[in-house]
C-alpha atoms as a PDB file:
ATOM      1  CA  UNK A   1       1.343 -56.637-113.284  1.00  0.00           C
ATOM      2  CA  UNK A   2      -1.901 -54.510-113.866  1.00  0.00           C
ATOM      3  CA  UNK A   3      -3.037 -55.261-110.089  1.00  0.00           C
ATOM      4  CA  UNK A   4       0.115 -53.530-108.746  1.00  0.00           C
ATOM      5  CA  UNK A   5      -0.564 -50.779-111.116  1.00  0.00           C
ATOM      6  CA  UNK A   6      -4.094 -50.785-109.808  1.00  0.00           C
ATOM      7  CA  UNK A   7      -2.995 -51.135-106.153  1.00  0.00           C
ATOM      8  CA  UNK A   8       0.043 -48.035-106.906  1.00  0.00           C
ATOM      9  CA  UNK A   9      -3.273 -45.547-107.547  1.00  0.00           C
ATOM     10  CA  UNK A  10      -5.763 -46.821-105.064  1.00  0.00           C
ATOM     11  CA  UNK A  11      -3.137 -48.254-101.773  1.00  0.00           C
ATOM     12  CA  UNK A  12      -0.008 -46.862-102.904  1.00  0.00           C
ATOM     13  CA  UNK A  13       2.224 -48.012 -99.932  1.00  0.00           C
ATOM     14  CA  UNK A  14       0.652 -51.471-100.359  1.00  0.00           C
ATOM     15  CA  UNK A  15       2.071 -51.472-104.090  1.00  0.00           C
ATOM     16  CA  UNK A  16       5.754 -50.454-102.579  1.00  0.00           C
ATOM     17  CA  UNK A  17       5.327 -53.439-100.009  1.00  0.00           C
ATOM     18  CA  UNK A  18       4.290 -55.984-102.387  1.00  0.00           C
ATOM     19  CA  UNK A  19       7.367 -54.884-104.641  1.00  0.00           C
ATOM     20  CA  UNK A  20       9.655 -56.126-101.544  1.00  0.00           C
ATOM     21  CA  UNK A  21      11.047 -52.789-101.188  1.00  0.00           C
ATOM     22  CA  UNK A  22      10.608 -52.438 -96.792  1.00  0.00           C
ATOM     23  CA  UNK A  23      12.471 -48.432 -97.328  1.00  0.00           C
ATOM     24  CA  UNK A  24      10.746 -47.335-100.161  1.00  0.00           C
ATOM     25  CA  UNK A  25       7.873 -48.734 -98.369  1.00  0.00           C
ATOM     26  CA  UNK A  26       8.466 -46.334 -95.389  1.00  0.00           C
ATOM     27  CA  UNK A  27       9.099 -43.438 -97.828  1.00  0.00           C
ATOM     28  CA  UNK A  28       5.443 -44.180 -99.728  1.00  0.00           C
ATOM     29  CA  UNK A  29       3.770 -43.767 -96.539  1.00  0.00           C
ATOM     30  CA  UNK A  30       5.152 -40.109 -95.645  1.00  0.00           C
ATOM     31  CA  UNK A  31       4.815 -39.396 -99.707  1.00  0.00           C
ATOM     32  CA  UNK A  32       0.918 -40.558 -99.185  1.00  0.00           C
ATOM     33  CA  UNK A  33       0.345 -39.254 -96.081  1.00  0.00           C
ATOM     34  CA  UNK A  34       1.819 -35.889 -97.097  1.00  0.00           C
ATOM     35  CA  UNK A  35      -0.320 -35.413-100.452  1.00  0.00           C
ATOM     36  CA  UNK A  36      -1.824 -38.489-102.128  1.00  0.00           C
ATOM     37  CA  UNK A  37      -0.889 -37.611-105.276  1.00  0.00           C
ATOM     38  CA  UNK A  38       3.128 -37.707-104.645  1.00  0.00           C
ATOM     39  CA  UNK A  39       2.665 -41.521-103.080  1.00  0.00           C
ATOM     40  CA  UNK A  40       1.138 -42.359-105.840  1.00  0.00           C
ATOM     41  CA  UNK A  41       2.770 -41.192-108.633  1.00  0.00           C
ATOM     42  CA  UNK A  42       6.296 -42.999-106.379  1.00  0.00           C
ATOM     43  CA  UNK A  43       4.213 -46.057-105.966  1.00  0.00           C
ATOM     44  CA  UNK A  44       3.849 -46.276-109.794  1.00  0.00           C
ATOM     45  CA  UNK A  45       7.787 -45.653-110.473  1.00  0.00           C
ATOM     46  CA  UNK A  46       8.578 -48.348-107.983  1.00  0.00           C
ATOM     47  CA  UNK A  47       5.959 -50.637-109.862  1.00  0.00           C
ATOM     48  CA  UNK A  48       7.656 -50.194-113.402  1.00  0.00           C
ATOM     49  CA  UNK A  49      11.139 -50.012-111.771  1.00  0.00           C
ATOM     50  CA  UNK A  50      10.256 -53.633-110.521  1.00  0.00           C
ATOM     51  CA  UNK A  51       8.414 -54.918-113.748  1.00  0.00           C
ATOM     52  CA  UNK A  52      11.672 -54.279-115.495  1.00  0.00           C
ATOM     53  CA  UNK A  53      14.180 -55.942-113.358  1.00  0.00           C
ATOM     54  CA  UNK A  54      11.647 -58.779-113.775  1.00  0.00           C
ATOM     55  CA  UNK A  55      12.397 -58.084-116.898  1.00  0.00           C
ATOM     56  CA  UNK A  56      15.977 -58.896-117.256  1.00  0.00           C
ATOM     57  CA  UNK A  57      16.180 -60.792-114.992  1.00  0.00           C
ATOM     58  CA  UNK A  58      14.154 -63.410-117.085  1.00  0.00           C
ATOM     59  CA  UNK A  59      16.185 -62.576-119.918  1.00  0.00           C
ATOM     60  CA  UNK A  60      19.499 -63.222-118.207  1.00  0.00           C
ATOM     61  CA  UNK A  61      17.921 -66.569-117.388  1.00  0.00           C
ATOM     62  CA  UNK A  62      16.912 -67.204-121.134  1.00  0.00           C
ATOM     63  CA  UNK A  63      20.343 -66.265-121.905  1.00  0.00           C
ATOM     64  CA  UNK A  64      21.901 -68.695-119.439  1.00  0.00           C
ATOM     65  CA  UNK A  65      19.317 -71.654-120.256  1.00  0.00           C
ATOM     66  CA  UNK A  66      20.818 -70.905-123.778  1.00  0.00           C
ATOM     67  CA  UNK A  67      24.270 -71.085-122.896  1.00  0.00           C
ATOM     68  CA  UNK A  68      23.912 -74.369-121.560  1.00  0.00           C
ATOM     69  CA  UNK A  69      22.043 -76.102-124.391  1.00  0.00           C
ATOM     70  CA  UNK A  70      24.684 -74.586-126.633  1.00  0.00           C
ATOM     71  CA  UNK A  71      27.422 -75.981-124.709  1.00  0.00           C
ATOM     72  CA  UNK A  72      25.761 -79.749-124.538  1.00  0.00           C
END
């Protein structure tokens, strides 16, 4: 997670892209070519935004891998 963090600050449309986000993507790249500071700061949001459905999504699967030992 820290290289996309890195990647948000130094190749912000690179961070988007590696998130699988193709629109946001297109977005970075007019933030960052605008001012690099805007692209950036996006890149970052998009970065945490996807660390946390990472997030739940592993607990959902915790919660499901649960259910099923609970139900054997």
């Amino acid at each position: 997670m820290e290289m996309r963090y890195a990647l948000a600050i130094l190749v912000p449309p690179l961070a988007v892209f590696k998130c699988k986000r193709p629109t946001q993507t297109a977005l970075n790249v007019a933030l960052t070519l605008c001012f690099f500071v805007p692209g950036a700061l996006h890149a970052a949001m998009i970065v945490f935004d996807h660390s946390e459905e990472q997030r739940a999504q592993d607990v959902q699967n915790a919660i499901r891998e649960w259910q099923k030992r609970a139900a054997a």
